[in-house]
PDB file of N, CA and C in Angstrom:
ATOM      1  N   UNK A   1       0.844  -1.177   0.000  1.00  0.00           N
ATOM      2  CA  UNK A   1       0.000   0.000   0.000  1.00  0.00           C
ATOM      3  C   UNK A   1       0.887   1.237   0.000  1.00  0.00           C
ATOM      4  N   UNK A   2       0.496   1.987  -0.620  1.00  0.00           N
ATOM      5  CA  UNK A   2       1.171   3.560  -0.660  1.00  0.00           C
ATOM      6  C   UNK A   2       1.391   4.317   0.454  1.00  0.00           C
ATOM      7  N   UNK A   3       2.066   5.092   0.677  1.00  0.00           N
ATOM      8  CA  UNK A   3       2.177   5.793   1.764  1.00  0.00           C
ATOM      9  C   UNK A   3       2.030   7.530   1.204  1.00  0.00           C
ATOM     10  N   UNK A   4       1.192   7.457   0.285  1.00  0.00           N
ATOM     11  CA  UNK A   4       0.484   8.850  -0.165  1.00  0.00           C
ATOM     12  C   UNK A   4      -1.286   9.043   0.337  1.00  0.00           C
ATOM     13  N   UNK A   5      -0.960  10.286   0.582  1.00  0.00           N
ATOM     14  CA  UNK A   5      -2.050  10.770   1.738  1.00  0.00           C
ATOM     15  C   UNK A   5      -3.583  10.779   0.333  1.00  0.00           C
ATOM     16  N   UNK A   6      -4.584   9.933   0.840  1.00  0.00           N
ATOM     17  CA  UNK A   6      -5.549   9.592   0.503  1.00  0.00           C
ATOM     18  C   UNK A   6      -6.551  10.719   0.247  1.00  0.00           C
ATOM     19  N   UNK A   7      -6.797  11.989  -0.667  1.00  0.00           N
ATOM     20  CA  UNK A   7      -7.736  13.079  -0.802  1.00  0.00           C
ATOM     21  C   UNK A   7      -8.978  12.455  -2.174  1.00  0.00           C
ATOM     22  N   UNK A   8      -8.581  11.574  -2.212  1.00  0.00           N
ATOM     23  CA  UNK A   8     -10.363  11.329  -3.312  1.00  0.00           C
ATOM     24  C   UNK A   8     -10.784  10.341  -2.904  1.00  0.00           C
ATOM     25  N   UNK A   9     -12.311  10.479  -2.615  1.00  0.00           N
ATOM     26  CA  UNK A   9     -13.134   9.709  -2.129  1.00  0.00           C
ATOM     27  C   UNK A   9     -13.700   8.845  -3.826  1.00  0.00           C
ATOM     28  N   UNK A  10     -14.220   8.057  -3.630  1.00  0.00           N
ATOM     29  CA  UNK A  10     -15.286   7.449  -4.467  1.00  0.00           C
ATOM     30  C   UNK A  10     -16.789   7.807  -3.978  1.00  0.00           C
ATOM     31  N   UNK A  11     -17.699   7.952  -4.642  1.00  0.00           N
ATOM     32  CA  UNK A  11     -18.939   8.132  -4.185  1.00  0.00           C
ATOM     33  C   UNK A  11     -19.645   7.189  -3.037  1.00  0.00           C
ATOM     34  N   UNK A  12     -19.223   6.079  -3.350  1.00  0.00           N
ATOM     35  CA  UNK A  12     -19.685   5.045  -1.925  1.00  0.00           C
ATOM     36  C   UNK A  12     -19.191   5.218  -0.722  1.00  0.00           C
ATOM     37  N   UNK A  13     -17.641   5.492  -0.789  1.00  0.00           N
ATOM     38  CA  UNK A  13     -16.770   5.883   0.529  1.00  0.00           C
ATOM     39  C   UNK A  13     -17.620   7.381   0.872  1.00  0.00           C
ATOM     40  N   UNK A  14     -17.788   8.027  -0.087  1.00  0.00           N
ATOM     41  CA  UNK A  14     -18.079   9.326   0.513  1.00  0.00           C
ATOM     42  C   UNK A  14     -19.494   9.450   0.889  1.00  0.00           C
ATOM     43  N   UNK A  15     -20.493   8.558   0.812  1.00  0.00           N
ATOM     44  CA  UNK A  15     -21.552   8.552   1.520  1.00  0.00           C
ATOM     45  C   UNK A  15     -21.656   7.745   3.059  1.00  0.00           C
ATOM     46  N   UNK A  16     -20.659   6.937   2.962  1.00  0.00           N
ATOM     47  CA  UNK A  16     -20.457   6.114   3.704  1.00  0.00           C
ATOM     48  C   UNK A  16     -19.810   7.057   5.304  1.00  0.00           C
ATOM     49  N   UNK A  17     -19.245   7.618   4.953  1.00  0.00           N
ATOM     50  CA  UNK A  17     -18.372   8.973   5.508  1.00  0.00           C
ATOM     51  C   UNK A  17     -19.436   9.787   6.043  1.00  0.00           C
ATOM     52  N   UNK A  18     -20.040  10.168   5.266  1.00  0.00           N
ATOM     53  CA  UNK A  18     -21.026  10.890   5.755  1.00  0.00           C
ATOM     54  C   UNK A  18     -22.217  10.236   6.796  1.00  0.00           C
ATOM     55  N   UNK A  19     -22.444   9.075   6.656  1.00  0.00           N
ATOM     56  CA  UNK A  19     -23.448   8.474   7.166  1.00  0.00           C
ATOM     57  C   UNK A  19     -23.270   8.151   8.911  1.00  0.00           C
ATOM     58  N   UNK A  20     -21.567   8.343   8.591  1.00  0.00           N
ATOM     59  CA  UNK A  20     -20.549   7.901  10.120  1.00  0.00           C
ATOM     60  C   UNK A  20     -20.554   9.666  10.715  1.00  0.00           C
ATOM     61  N   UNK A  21     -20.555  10.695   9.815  1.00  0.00           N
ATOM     62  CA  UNK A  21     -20.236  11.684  10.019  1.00  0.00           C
ATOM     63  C   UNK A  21     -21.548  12.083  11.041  1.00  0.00           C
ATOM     64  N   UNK A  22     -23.160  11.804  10.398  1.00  0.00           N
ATOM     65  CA  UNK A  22     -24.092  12.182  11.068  1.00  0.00           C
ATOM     66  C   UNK A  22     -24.154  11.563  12.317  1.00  0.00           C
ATOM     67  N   UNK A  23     -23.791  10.339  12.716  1.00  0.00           N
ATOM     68  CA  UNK A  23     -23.958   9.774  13.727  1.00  0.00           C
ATOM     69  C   UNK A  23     -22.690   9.806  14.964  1.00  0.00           C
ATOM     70  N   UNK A  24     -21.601  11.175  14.746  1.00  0.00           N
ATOM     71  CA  UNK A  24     -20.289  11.521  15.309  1.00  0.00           C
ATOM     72  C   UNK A  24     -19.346  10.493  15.322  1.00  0.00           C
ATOM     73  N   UNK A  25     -19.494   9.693  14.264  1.00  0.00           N
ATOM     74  CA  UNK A  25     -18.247   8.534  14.440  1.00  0.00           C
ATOM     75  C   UNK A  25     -17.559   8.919  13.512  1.00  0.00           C
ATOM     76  N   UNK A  26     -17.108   9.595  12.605  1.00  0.00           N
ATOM     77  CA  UNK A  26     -16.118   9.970  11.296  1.00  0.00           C
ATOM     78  C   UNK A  26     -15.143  10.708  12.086  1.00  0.00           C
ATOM     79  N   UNK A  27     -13.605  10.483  11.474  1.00  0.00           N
ATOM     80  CA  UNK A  27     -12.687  10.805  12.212  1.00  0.00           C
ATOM     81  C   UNK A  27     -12.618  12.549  11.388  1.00  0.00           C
ATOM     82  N   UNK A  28     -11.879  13.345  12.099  1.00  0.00           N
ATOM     83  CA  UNK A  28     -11.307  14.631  11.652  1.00  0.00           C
ATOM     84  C   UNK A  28     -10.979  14.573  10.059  1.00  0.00           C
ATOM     85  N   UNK A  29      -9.959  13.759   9.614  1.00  0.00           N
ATOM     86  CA  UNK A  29      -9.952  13.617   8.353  1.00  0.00           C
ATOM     87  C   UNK A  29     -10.576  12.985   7.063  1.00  0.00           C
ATOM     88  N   UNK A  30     -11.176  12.330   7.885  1.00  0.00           N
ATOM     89  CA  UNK A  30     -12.453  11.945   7.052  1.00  0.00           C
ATOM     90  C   UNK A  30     -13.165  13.256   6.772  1.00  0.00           C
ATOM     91  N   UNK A  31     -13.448  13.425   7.735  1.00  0.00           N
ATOM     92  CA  UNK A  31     -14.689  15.127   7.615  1.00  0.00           C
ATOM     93  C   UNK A  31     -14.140  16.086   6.714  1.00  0.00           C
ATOM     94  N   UNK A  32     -12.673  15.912   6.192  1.00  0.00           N
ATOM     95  CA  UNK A  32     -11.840  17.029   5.720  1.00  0.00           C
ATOM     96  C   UNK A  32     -11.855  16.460   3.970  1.00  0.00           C
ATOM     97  N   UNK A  33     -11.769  14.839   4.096  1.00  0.00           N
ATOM     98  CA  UNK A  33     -11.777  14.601   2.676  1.00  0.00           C
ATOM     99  C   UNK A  33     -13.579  14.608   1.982  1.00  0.00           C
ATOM    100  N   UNK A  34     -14.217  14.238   3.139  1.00  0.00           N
ATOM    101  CA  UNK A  34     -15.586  14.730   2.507  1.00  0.00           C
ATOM    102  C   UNK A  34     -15.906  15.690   2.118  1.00  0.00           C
ATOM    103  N   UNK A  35     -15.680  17.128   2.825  1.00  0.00           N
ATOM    104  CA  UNK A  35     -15.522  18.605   2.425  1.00  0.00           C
ATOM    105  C   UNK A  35     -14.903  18.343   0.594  1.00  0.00           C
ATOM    106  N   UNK A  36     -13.740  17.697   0.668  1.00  0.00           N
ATOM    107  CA  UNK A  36     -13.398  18.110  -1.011  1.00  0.00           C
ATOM    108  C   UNK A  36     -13.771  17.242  -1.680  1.00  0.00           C
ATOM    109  N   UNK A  37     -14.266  15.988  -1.195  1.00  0.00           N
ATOM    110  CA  UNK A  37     -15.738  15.205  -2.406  1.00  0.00           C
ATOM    111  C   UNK A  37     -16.781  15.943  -2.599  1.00  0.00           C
ATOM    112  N   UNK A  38     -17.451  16.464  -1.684  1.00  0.00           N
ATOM    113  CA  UNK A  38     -18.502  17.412  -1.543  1.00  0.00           C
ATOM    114  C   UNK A  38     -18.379  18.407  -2.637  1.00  0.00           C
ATOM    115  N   UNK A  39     -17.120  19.033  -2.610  1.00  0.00           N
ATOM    116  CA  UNK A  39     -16.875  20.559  -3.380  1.00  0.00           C
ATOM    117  C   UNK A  39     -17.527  20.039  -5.022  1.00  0.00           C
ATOM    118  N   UNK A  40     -16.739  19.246  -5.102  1.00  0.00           N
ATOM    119  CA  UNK A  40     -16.976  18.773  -6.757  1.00  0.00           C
ATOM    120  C   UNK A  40     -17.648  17.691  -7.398  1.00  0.00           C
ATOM    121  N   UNK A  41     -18.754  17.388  -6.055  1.00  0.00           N
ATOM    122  CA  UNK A  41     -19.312  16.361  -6.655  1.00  0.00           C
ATOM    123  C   UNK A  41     -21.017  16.265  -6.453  1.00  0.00           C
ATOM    124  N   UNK A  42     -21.432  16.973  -6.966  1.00  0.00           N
ATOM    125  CA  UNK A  42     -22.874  16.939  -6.693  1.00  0.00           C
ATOM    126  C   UNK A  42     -24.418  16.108  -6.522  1.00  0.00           C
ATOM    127  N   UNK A  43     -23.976  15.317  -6.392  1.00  0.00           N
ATOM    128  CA  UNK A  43     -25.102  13.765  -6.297  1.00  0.00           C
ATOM    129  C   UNK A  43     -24.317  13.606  -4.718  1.00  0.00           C
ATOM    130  N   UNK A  44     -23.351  13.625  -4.062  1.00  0.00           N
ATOM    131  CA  UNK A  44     -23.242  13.911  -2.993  1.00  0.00           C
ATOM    132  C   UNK A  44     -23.711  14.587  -1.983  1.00  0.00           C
ATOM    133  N   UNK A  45     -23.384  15.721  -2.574  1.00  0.00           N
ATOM    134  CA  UNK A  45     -24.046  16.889  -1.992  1.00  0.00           C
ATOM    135  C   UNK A  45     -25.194  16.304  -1.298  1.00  0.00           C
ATOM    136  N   UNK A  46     -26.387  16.612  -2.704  1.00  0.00           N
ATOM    137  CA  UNK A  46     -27.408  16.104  -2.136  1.00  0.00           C
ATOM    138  C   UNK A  46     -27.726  14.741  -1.708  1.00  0.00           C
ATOM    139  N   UNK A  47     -26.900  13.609  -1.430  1.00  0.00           N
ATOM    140  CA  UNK A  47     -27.279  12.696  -0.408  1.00  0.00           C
ATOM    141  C   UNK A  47     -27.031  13.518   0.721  1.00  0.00           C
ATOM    142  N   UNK A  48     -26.049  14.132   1.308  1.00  0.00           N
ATOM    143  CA  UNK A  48     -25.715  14.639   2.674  1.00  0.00           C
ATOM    144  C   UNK A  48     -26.554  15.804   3.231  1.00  0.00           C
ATOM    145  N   UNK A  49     -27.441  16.513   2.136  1.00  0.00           N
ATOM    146  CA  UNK A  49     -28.444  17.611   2.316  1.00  0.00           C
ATOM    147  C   UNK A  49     -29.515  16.497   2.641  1.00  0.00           C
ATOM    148  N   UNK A  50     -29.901  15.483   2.066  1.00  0.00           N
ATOM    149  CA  UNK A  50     -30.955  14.719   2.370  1.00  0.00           C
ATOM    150  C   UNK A  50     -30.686  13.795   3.454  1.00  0.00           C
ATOM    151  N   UNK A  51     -29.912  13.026   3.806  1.00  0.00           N
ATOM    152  CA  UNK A  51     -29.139  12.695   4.845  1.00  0.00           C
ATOM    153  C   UNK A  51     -29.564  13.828   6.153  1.00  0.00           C
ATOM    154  N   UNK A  52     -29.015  14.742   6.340  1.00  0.00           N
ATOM    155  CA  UNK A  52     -29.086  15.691   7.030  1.00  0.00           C
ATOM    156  C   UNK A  52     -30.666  16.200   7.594  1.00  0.00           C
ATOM    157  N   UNK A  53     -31.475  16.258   6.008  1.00  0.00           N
ATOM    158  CA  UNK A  53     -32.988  16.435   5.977  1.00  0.00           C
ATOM    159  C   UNK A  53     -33.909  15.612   7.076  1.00  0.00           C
ATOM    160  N   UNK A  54     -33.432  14.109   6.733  1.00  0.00           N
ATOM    161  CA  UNK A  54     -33.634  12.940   7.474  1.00  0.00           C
ATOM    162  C   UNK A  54     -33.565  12.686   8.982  1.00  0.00           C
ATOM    163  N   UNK A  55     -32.226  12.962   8.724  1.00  0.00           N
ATOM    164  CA  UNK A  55     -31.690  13.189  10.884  1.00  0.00           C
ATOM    165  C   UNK A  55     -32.581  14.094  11.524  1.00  0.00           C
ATOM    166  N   UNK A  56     -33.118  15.179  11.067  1.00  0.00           N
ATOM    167  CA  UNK A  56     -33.546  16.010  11.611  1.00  0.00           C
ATOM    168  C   UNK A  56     -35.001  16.071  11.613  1.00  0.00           C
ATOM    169  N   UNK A  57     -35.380  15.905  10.884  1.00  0.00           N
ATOM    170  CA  UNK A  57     -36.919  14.975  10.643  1.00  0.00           C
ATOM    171  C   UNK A  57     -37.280  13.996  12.119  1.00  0.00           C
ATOM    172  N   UNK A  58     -36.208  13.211  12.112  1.00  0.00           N
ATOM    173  CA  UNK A  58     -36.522  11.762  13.058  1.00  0.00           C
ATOM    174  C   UNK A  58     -36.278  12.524  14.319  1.00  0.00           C
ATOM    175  N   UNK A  59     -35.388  13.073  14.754  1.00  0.00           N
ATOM    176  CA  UNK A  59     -35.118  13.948  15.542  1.00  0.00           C
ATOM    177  C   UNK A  59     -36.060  14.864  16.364  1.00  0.00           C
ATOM    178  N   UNK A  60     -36.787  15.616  15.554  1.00  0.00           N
ATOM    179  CA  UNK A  60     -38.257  16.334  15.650  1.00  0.00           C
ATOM    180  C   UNK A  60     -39.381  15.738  15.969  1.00  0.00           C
ATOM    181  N   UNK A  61     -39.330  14.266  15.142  1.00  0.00           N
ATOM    182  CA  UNK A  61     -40.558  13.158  15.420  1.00  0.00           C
ATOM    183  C   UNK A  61     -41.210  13.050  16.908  1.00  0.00           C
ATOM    184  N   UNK A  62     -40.305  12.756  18.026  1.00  0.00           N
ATOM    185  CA  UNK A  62     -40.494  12.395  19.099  1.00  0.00           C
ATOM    186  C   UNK A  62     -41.316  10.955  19.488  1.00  0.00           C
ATOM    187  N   UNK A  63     -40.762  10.290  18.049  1.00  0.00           N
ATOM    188  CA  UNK A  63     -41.381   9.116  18.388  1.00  0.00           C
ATOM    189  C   UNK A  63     -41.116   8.056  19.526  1.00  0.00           C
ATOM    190  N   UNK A  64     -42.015   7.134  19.675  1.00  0.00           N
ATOM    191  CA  UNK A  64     -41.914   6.404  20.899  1.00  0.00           C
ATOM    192  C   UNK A  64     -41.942   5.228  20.939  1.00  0.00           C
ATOM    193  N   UNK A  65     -40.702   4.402  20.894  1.00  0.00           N
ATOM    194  CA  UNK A  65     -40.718   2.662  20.384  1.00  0.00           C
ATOM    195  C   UNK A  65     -41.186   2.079  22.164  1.00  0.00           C
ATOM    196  N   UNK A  66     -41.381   1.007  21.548  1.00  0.00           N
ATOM    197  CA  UNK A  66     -41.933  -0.042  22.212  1.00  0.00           C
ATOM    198  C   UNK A  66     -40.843  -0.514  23.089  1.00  0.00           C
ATOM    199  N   UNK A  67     -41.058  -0.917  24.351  1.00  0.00           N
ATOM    200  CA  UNK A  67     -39.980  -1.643  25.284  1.00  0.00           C
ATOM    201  C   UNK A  67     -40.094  -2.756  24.857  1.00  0.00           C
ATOM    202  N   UNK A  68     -38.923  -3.375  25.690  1.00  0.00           N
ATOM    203  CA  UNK A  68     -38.754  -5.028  25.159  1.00  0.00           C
ATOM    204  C   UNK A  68     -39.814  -6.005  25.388  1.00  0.00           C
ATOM    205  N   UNK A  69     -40.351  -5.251  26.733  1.00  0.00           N
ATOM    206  CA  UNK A  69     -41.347  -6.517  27.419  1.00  0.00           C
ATOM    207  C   UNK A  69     -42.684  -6.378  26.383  1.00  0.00           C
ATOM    208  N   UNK A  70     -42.811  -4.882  25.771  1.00  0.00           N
ATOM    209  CA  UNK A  70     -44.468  -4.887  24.963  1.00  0.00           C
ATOM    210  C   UNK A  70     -43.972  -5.947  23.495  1.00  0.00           C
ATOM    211  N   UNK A  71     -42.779  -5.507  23.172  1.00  0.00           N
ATOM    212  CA  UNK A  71     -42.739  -6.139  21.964  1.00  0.00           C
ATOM    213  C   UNK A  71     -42.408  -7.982  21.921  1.00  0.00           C
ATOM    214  N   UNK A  72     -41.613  -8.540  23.225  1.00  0.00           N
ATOM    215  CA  UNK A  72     -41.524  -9.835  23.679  1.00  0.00           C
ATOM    216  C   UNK A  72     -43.151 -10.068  23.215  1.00  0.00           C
ATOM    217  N   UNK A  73     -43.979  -9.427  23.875  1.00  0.00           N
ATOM    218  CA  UNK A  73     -45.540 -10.043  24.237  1.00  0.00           C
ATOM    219  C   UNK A  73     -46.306 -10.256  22.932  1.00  0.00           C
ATOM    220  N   UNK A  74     -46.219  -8.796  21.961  1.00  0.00           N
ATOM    221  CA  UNK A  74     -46.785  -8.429  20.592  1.00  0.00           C
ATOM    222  C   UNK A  74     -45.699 -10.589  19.743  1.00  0.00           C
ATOM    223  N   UNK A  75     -44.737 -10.372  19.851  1.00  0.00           N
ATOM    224  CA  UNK A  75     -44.083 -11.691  19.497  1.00  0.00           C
ATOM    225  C   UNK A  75     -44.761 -12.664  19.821  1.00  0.00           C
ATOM    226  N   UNK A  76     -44.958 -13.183  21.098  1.00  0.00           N
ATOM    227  CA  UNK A  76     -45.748 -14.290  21.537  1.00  0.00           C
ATOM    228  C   UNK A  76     -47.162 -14.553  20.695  1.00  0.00           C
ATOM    229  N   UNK A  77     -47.820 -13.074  20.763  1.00  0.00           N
ATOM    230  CA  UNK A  77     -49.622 -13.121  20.343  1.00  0.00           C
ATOM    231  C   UNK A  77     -49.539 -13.528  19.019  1.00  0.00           C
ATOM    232  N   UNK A  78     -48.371 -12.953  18.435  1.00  0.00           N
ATOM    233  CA  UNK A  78     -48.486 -13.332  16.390  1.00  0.00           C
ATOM    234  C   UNK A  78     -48.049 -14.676  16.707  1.00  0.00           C
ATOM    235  N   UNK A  79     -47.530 -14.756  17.512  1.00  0.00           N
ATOM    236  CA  UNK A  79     -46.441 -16.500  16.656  1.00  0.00           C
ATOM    237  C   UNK A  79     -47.851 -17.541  17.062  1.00  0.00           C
ATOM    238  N   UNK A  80     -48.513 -17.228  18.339  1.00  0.00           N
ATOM    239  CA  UNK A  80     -49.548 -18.045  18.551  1.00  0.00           C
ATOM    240  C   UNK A  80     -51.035 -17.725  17.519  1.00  0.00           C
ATOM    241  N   UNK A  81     -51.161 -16.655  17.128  1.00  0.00           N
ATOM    242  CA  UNK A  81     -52.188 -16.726  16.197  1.00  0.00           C
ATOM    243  C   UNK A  81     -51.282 -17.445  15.054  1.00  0.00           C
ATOM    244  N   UNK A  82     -50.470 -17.338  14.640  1.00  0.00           N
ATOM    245  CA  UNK A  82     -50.021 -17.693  13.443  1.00  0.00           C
ATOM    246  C   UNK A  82     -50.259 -19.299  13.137  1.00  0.00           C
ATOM    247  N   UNK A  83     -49.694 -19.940  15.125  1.00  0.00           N
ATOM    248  CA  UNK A  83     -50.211 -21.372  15.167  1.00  0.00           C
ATOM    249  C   UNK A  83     -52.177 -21.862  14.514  1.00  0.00           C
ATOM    250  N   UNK A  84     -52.569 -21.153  15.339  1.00  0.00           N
ATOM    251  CA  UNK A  84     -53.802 -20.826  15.340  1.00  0.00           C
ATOM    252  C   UNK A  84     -54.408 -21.157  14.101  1.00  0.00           C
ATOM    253  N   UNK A  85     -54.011 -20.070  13.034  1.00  0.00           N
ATOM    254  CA  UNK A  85     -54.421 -20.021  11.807  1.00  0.00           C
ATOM    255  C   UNK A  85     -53.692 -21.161  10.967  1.00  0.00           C
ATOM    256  N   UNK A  86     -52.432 -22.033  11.221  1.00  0.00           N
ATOM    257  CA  UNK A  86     -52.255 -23.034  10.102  1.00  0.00           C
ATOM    258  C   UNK A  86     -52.820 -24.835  10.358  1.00  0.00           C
ATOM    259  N   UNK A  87     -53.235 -24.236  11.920  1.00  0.00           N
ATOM    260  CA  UNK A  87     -54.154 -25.370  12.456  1.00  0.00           C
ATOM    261  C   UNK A  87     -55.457 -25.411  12.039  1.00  0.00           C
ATOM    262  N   UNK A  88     -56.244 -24.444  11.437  1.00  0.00           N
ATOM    263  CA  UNK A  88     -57.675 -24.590  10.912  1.00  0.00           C
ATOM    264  C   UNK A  88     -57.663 -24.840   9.596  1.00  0.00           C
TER     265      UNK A  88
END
């Protein structure tokens, strides 16, 4: 492997980057080579504007998942109707 400093992304790495970026796991230089995929590459862009759109959307939602014990139970009721229904 080379020991030349890595500045072009591919479009997969650079969404991929970004996807780590929204969720604070992308390192400093990552964030620095996305900036210059970003500059010149526009189908990027807008994944990371929509990306971004997204986070903040879900964010706002205030939705409210299910604990383990409602959804354990919701599990039990289907798997037993499911019995249910291939027994008739």
């Amino acid at each position: 492997m080379s020991n030349r400093i890595k500045l072009i992304f591919k479009c997969d790495e650079a969404n991929h980057v970004c996807d780590k970026a929204q969720y604070k796991n992308a390192s400093l230089w990552e964030k620095i080579t996305l900036h210059i995929h970003l500059i010149y590459c526009n189908a990027c862009r807008k994944y990371t504007k929509d990306n971004v759109k997204l986070t903040s959307t879900i964010k706002k939602s205030n939705i409210k998942c299910l604990d383990h014990k409602c959804k354990e139970n919701m599990k039990k009721e289907l798997n037993k109707a499911i019995k249910e229904t291939s027994i008739n």
